[in-house]
Every structure is written in C-alpha cells, then in structure tokens.
Protein backbone atom coordinates (compact mmCIF):
# COMPACT_ATOMS: atom_id res chain seq x y z
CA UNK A 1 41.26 -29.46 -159.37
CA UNK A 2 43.99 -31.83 -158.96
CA UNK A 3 46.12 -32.28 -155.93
CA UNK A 4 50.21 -31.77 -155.98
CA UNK A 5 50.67 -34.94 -153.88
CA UNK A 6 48.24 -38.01 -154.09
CA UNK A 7 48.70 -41.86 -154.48
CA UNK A 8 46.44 -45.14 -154.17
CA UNK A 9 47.46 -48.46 -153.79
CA UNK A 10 46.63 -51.74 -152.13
CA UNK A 11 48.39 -52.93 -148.53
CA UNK A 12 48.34 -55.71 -147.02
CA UNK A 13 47.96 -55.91 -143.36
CA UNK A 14 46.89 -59.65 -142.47
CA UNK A 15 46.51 -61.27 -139.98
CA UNK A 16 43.50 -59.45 -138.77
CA UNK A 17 41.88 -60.77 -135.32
CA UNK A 18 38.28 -59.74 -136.09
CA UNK A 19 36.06 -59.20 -133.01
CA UNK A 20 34.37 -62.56 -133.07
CA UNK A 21 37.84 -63.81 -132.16
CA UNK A 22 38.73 -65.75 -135.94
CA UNK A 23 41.77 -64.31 -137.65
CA UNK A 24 41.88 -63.35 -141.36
CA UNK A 25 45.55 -64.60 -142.16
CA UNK A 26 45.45 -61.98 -145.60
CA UNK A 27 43.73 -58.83 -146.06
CA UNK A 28 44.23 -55.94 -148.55
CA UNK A 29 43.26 -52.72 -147.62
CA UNK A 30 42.19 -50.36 -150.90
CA UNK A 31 43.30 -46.36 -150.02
CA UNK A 32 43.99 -43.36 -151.63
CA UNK A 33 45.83 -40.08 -150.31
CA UNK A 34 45.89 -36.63 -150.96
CA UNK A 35 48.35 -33.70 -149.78
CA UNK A 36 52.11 -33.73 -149.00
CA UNK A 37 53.19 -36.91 -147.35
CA UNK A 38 55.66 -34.84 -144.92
CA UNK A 39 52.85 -33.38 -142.90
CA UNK A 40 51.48 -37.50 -142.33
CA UNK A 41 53.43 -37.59 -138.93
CA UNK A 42 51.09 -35.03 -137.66
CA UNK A 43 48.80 -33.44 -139.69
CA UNK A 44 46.91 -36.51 -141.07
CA UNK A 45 43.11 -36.68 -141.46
CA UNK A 46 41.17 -40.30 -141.91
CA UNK A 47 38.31 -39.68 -144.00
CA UNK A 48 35.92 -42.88 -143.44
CA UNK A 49 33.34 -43.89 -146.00
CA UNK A 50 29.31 -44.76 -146.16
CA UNK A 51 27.84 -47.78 -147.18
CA UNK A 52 28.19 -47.89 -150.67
CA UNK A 53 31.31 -45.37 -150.72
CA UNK A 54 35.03 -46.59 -151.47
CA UNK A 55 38.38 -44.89 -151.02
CA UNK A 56 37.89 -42.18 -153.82
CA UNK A 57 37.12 -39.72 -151.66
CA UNK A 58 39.00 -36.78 -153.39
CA UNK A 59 40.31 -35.83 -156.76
CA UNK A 60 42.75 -38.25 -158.05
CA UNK A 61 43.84 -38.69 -161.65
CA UNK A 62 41.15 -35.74 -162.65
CA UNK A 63 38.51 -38.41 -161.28
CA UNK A 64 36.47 -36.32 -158.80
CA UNK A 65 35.94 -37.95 -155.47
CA UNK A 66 32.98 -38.35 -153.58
CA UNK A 67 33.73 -35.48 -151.06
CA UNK A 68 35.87 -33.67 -153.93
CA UNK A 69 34.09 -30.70 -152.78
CA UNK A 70 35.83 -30.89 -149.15
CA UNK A 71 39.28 -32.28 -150.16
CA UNK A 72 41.63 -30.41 -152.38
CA UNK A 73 44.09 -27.24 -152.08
CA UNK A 74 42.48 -24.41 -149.94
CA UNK A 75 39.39 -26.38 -149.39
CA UNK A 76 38.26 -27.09 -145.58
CA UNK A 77 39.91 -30.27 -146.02
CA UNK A 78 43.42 -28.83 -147.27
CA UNK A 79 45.83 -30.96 -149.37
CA UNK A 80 48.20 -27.91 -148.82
CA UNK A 81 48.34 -27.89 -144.79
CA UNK A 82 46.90 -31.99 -144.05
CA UNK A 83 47.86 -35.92 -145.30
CA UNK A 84 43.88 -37.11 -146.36
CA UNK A 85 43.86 -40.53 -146.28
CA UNK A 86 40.64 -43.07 -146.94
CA UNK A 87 40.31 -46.30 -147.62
CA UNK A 88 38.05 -48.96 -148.60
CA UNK A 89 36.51 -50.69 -145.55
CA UNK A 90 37.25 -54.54 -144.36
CA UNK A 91 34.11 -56.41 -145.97
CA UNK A 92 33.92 -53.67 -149.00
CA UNK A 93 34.21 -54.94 -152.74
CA UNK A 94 36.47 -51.85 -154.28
CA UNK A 95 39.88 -52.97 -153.65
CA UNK A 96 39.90 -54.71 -150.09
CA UNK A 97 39.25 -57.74 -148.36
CA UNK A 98 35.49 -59.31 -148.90
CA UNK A 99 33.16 -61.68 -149.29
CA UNK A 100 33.44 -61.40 -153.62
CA UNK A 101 37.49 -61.70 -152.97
CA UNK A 102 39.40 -64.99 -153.57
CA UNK A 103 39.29 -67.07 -149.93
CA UNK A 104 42.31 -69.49 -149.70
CA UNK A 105 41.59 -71.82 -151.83
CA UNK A 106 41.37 -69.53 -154.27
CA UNK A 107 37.16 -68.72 -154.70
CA UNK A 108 35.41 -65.93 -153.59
CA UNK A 109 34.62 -66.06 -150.41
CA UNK A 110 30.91 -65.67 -150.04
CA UNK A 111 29.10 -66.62 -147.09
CA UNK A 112 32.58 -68.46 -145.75
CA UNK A 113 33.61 -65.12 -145.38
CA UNK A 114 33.48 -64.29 -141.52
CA UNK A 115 31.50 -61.86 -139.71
CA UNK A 116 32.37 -58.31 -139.51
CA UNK A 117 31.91 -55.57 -136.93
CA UNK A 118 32.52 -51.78 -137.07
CA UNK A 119 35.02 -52.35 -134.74
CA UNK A 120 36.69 -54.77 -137.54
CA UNK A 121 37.09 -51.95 -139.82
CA UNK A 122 38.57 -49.48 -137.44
CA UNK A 123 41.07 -52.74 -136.60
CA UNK A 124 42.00 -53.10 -140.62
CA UNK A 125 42.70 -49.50 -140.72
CA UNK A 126 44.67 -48.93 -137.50
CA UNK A 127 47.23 -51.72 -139.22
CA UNK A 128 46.89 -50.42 -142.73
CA UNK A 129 48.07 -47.01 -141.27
CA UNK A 130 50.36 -48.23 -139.04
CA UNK A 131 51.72 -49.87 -142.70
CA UNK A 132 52.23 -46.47 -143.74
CA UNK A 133 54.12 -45.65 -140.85
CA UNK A 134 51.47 -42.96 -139.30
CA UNK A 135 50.13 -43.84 -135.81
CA UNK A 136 48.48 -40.25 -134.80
CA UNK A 137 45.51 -38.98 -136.17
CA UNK A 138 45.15 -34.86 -136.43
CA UNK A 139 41.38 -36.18 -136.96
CA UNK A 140 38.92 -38.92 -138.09
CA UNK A 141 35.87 -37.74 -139.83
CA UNK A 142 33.20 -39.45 -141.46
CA UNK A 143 29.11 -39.19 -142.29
CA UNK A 144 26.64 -42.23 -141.67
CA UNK A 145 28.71 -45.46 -141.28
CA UNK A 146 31.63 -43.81 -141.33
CA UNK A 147 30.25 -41.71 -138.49
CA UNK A 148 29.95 -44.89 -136.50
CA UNK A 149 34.29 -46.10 -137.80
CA UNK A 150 35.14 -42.43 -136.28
CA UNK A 151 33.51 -42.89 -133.08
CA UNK A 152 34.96 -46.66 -132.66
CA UNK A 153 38.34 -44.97 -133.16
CA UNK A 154 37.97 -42.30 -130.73
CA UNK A 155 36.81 -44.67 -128.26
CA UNK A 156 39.25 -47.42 -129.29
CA UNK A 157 42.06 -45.54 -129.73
CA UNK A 158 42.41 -42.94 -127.70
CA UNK A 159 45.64 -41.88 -127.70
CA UNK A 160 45.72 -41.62 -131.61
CA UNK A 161 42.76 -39.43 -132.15
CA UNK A 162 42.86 -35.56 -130.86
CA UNK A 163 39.61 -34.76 -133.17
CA UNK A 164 36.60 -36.86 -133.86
CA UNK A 165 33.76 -35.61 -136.49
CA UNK A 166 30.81 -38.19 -136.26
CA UNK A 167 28.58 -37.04 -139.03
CA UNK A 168 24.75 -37.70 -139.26
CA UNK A 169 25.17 -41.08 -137.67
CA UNK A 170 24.83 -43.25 -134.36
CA UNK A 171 26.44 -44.25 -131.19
CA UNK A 172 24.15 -47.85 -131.43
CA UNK A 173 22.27 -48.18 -134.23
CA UNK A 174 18.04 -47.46 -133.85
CA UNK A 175 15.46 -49.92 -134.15
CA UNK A 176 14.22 -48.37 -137.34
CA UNK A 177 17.37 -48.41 -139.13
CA UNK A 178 17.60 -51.98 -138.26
CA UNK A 179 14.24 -52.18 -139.49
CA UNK A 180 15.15 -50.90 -143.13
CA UNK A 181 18.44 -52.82 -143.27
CA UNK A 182 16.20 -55.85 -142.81
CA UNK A 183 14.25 -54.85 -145.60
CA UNK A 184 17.13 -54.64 -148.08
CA UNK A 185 18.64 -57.68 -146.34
CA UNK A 186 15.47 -59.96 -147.09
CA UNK A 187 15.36 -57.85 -150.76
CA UNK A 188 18.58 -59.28 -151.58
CA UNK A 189 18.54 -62.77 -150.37
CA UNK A 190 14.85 -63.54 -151.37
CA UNK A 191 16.41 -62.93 -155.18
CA UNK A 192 16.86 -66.53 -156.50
CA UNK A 193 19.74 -65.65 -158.22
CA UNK A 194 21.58 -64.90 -154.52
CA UNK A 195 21.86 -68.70 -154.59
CA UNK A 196 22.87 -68.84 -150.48
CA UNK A 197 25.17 -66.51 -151.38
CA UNK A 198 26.69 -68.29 -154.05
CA UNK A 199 26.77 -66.52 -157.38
CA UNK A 200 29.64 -65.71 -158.41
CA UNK A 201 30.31 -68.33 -161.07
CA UNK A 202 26.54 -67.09 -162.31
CA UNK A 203 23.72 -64.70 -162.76
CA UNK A 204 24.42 -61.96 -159.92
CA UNK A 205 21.11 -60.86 -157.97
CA UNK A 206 21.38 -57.47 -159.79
CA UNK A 207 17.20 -57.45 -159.09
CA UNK A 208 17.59 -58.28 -155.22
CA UNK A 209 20.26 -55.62 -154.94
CA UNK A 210 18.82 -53.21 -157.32
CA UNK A 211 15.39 -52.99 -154.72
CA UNK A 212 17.92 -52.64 -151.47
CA UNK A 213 19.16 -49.50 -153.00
CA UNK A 214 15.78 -48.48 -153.77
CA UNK A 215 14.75 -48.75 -150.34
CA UNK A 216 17.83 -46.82 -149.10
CA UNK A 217 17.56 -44.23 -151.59
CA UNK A 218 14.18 -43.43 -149.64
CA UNK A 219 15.99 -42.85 -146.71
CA UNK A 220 18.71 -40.99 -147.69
CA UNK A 221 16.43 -38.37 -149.11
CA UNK A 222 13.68 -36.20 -147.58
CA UNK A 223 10.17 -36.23 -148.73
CA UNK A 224 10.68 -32.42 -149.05
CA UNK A 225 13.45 -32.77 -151.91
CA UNK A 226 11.13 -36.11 -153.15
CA UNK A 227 8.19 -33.44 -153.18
CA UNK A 228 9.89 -30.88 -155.35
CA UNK A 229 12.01 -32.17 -157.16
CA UNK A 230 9.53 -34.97 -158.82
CA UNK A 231 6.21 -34.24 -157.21
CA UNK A 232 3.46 -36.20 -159.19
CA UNK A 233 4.89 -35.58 -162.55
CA UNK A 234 4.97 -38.73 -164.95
CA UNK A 235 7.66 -40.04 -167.73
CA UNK A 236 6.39 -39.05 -170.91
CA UNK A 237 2.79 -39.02 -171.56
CA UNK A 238 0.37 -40.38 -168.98
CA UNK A 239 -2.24 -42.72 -170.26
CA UNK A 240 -5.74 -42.91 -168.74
CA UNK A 241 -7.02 -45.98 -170.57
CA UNK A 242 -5.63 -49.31 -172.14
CA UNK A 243 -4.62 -52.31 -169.58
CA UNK A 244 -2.84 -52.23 -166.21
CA UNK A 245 0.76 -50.95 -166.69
CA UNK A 246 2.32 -51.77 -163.71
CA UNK A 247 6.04 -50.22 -164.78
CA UNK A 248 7.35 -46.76 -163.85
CA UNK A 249 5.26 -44.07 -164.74
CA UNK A 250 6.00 -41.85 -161.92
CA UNK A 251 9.22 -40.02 -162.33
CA UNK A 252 10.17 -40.84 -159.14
CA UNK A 253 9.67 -44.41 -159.15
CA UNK A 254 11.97 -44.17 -162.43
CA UNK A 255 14.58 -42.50 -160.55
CA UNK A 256 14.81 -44.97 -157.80
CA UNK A 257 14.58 -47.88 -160.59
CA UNK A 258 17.76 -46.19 -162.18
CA UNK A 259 19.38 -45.64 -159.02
CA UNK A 260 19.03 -49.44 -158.13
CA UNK A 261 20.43 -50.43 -161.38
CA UNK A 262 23.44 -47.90 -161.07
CA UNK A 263 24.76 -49.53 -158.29
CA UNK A 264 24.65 -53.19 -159.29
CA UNK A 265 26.88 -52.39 -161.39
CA UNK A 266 29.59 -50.90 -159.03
CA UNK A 267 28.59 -53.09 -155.76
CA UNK A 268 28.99 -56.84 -154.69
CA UNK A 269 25.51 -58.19 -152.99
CA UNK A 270 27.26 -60.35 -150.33
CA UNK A 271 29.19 -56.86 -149.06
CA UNK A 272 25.78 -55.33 -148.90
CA UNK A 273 24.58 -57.76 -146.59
CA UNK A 274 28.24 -57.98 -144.53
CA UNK A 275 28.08 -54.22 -144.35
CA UNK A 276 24.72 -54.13 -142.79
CA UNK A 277 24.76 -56.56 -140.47
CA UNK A 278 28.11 -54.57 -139.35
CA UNK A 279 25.76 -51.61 -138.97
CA UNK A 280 22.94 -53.38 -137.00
CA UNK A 281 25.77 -54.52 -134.61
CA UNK A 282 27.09 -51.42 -134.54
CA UNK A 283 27.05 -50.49 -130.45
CA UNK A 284 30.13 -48.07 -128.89
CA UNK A 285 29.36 -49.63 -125.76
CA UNK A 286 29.05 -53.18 -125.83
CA UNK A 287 31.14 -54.92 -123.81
CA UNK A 288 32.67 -51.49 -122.55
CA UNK A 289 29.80 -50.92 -119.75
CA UNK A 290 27.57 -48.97 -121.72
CA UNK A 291 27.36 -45.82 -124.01
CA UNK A 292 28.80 -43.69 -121.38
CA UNK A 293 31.46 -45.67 -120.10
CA UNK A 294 32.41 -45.75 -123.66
CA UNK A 295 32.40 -41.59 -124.27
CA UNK A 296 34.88 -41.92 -120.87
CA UNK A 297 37.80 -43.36 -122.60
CA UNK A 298 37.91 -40.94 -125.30
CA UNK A 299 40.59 -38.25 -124.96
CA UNK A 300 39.35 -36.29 -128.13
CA UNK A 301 37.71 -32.82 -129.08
CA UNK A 302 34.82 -34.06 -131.06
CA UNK A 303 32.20 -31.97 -133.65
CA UNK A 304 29.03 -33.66 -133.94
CA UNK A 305 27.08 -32.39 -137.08
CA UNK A 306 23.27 -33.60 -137.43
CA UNK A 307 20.99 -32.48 -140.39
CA UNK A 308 17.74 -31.29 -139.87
CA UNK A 309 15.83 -33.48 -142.38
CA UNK A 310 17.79 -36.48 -142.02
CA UNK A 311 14.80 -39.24 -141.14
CA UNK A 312 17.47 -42.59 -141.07
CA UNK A 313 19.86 -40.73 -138.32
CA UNK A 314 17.83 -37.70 -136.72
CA UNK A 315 19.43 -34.87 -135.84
CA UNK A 316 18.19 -35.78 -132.24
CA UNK A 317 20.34 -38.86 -131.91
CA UNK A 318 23.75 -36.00 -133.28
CA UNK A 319 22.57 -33.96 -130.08
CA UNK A 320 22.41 -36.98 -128.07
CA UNK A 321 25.97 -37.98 -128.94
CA UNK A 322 26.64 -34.58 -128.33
CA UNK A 323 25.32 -34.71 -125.21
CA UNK A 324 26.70 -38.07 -123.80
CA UNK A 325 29.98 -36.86 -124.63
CA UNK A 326 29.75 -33.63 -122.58
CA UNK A 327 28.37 -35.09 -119.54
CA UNK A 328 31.52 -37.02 -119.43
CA UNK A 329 33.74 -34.27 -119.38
CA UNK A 330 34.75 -34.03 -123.18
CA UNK A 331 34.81 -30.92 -125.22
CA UNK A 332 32.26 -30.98 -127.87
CA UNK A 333 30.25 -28.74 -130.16
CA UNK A 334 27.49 -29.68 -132.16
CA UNK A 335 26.36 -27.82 -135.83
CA UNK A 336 23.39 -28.60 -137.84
CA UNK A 337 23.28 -28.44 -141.58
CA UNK A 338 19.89 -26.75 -142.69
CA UNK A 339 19.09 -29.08 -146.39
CA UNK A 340 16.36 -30.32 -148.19
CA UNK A 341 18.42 -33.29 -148.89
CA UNK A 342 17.88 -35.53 -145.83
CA UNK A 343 20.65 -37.99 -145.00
CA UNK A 344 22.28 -37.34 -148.17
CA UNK A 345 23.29 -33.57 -147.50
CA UNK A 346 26.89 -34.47 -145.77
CA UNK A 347 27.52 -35.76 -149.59
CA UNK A 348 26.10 -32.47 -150.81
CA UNK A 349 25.96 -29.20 -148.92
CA UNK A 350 29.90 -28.97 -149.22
CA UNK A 351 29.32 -25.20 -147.95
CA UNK A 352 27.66 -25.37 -145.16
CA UNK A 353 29.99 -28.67 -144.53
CA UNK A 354 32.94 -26.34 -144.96
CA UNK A 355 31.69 -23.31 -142.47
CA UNK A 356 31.19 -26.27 -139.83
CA UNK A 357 34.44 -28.08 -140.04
CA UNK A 358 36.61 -24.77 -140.76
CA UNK A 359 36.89 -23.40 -137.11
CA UNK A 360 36.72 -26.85 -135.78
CA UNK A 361 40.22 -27.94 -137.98
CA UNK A 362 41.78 -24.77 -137.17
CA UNK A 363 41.36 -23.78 -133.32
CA UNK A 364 44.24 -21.06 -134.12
CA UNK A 365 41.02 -19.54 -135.87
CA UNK A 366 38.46 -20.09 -133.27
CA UNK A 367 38.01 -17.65 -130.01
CA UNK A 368 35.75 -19.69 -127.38
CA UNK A 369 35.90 -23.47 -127.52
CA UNK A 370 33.64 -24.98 -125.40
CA UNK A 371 30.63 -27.66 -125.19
CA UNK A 372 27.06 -25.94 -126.13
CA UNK A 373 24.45 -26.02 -123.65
C-alpha cells in the first residue's frame, strides 16, 4: 500500500558540535516521510531506527519499509491523521554522514571520522528537522537503539516531545550487551582485510562483518523460535562417515552464515563499529546526575513496551524504565508483547505492536490514563 504524500531526500545540517566537543563542519542527514506535510506543525511522529536499519521505514515507491506494517493509511501509525518522518542516523552508511563518506579532503573518512554518541544522533536530527521547519514532536518512537535516540530526546528536549515510546531497549546500556558488542567489535577488526580501518580502496572485511551479524542474529532471536523453527535438522543429507566437514550442516548455522553475508552487502564495517561503541556509551544520565535526575527533566507521556523473550534488552530493564520514570512524577504505562521472536518481535508482531501503540497515539480513545503499579 502506497502512501498519498511521501518524499526522501538528503539535508544538510552541518556544523554539528558532537558531544566530545569537535564540530563536523558538513553533514547530510538521509530521511524519508510519509503522510500529508500540513499536519508536520503538529502532528509529526519521529520514527528512529536499529542498528542496521536506515530511513526506509515505510512504503515508499512500492518498496516496503521496515515497519511497513505500522506506517501507512489507517495503520496505527497513520499517514492519513500524522507527518512520519525517519532518517538515517549520524555515523550510518545509507545516505548520511559516516565513517565510509568522503572527509574533506575528499576520502572516506574511516577511523578519522570522530566519535559518536547517542546523544550525537538525537543532535543531527533536532537540526535536520529544524531544516524542515518542524520543531514539535506529537511523538518519538523507536525499538532497540532507537529506543535509546527516543529517550535522549525526551530527556534532551523536553519541550519538543509530548510522547516518548522506548521500545525493547535501555536507559544505560548492560554489561552483557557490552559484552556481545565486544564480540562483534573484535570479529570485525581481527579480519585482516579491516586494514586499521582502512579498506576502502580494497578488499572490504565482508568475513569480519559477516560473523558480527552472526553473533547478533543470536541475540535478536530466542532459542524458542531457534528451537522450532530449525531444531536439529541438517541441509540436505547428513553424512555419518568420510573426513571432518567442518562447513554448515546444521540448518541453523546456514541461516546465520546467510544472514552474515546479506548484510555485507548493504552495511559499511567502520559504521558497525561507530554504531556500537555509540551504544556501549549509551547512558541517559551521564553528566545529568544520574538516571533519575535524567527521567526529571522530561515533560513527556511515555509507553514503554518490553518483550517477554527478548534476552539482549529484558523485559525487566522496559519495567525498570517504566518504573524510574513514574517515581519521578511522569505518566507512563508499560505493555509487553507476548513472541517467540526475542528482540526481533518489535520488527515483527505488527499486531500486537498496533493494539499497544493505538490507545497510547490516540488518548481521545483511551478512558483511564495513568502509570501501572
């Protein structure tokens, strides 16, 4: 289903005074946007992306977006009544500013490319909106990293934001997902081919990259939906004898082989590695006097949604989010989305997405609004 209104397009919003206090002089921000550009001034809804996402969030050009099943006409994200905007994050490789874009002399970047924070990308966007003349957001919503860009804006920005959805995410990011971004950090740049981060002009570290996204795959799945869907079964016919074959022969080891190789194809290593560390530093309140301090400034309603399998971001760290926020005064309510599909299922249970989100972007609809005990 197309939409009657949607554009994308590159803006650029340098400088950009990054958080470690250097300046990016020119950025370009990557978006699309979906819906009638008359209802931007107040009815707009910033849709932020994952790791690996980009700004193809909905249906554009018959091209179905990675949350196509939330965005469109009469869909919980409504083209018809809101302004959808997303856009590639600062750091990214589809369309804005990174460490595989040209630096100013003209080469890609690479490791010259400064550090990034969270914070960062909520800075990028605040000035690519402000580009497109909308300073007021009906609501920022977004699952896993771009859980932790819609709690940095709430806090941030307070005044701009009247709904925050943090989805399956964190307010500082856990030891153990630190523990498997290291993993896929040390994956990538013990690849020879990553060169110091130096490759473009040569053989990309498609193997490096390719195991990353092997180890995230296993934990942005369950072991339930790893259980059933593959189980123990083999590709083609198993062989008891002849030598050691130490390629797939497991179904699921081919399917996390193929998912690897699928995204070197689409991703830039260096962002990988930019986009992590952003994660690992990822903390709403550092230098703000603590988590708590931080849930104070915001002036926002906020939904936290948690899913019950997800092993990266427990649904015990949605509650405690949840939780913070309410003993500060805010109103909150917190949903859980019941899936098989661990991490993954705020990219795939559109329906039980939909039933969470509908009363929460229509309080017209909604009869008692309060924070759950």
């Amino acid at each position: 289903m197309g939409h009657a209104f949607g554009v994308k397009g590159v803006v650029k919003v340098g400088p950009v005074t990054l958080d470690s206090g250097r300046v990016l002089d020119e950025v370009d921000i990557a978006y699309e946007a979906y819906g009638d550009p008359e209802n931007a001034r107040d009815r707009t809804i910033l849709v932020c992306h994952a790791l690996t996402g980009d700004a193809h969030a909905g249906n554009l050009d018959g091209q179905p977006g990675w949350w196509d099943g939330l965005i469109g006409p009469g869909r919980v994200l409504d083209t018809n009544r809101f302004y959808i905007v997303c856009s590639n994050v600062l750091g990214g490789c589809a369309g804005s500013t990174g460490p595989a874009s040209p630096g100013p002399d003209g080469r890609p970047w690479g490791l010259r490319f400064p550090p990034i924070t969270i914070r960062d990308m909520v800075e990028a966007q605040r000035l690519w909106l402000e580009k497109l003349g909308i300073t007021h957001l009906y609501a920022v919503i977004g699952g896993s990293m771009g859980g932790m860009q819609a709690l940095e804006w709430a806090v941030t920005y307070p005044d701009r934001v009247e709904r925050c959805i943090p989805i399956a995410t964190s307010a500082r990011l856990s030891a153990m997902a630190i523990a498997y971004n290291d993993v896929m950090r040390l994956a990538i740049m013990n690849d020879p081919a990553w060169n110091g981060g130096d490759y473009y002009n040569g053989e990309k570290p498609a193997a490096g990259l390719a195991l990353a996204r092997m180890v995230g795959m296993i934990t942005y799945r369950g072991p339930q939906l790893y259980n059933a869907r593959f189980g123990r079964s083999v590709v083609g016919r198993e062989e008891e004898d002849g030598p050691v074959d130490f390629e797939a022969r497991f179904q699921v080891e081919s399917y996390l082989r193929y998912q690897g190789e699928k995204l070197v194809r689409r991703f830039d290593a260096n962002s990988y590695l930019y986009l992590i560390k952003a994660m690992d530093l990822h903390d709403i309140g550092r230098g703000r006097g603590g988590v708590a301090a931080a849930y104070a400034r915001t002036e926002a309603e906020f939904l936290c949604i948690g899913i019950d399998s997800d092993m990266l971001y427990p649904a015990a760290e949605q509650i405690e989010i949840a939780e913070g926020l309410a003993a500060t005064g805010k109103r909150v309510e917190y949903r859980e989305i019941r899936s098989v599909y661990g991490h993954d299922a705020f990219l795939v249970e559109f329906q039980q997405m939909s039933a969470a989100l509908s009363e929460f972007l229509n309080p017209a609809a909604r009869s008692v609004y309060a924070p759950e005990g």
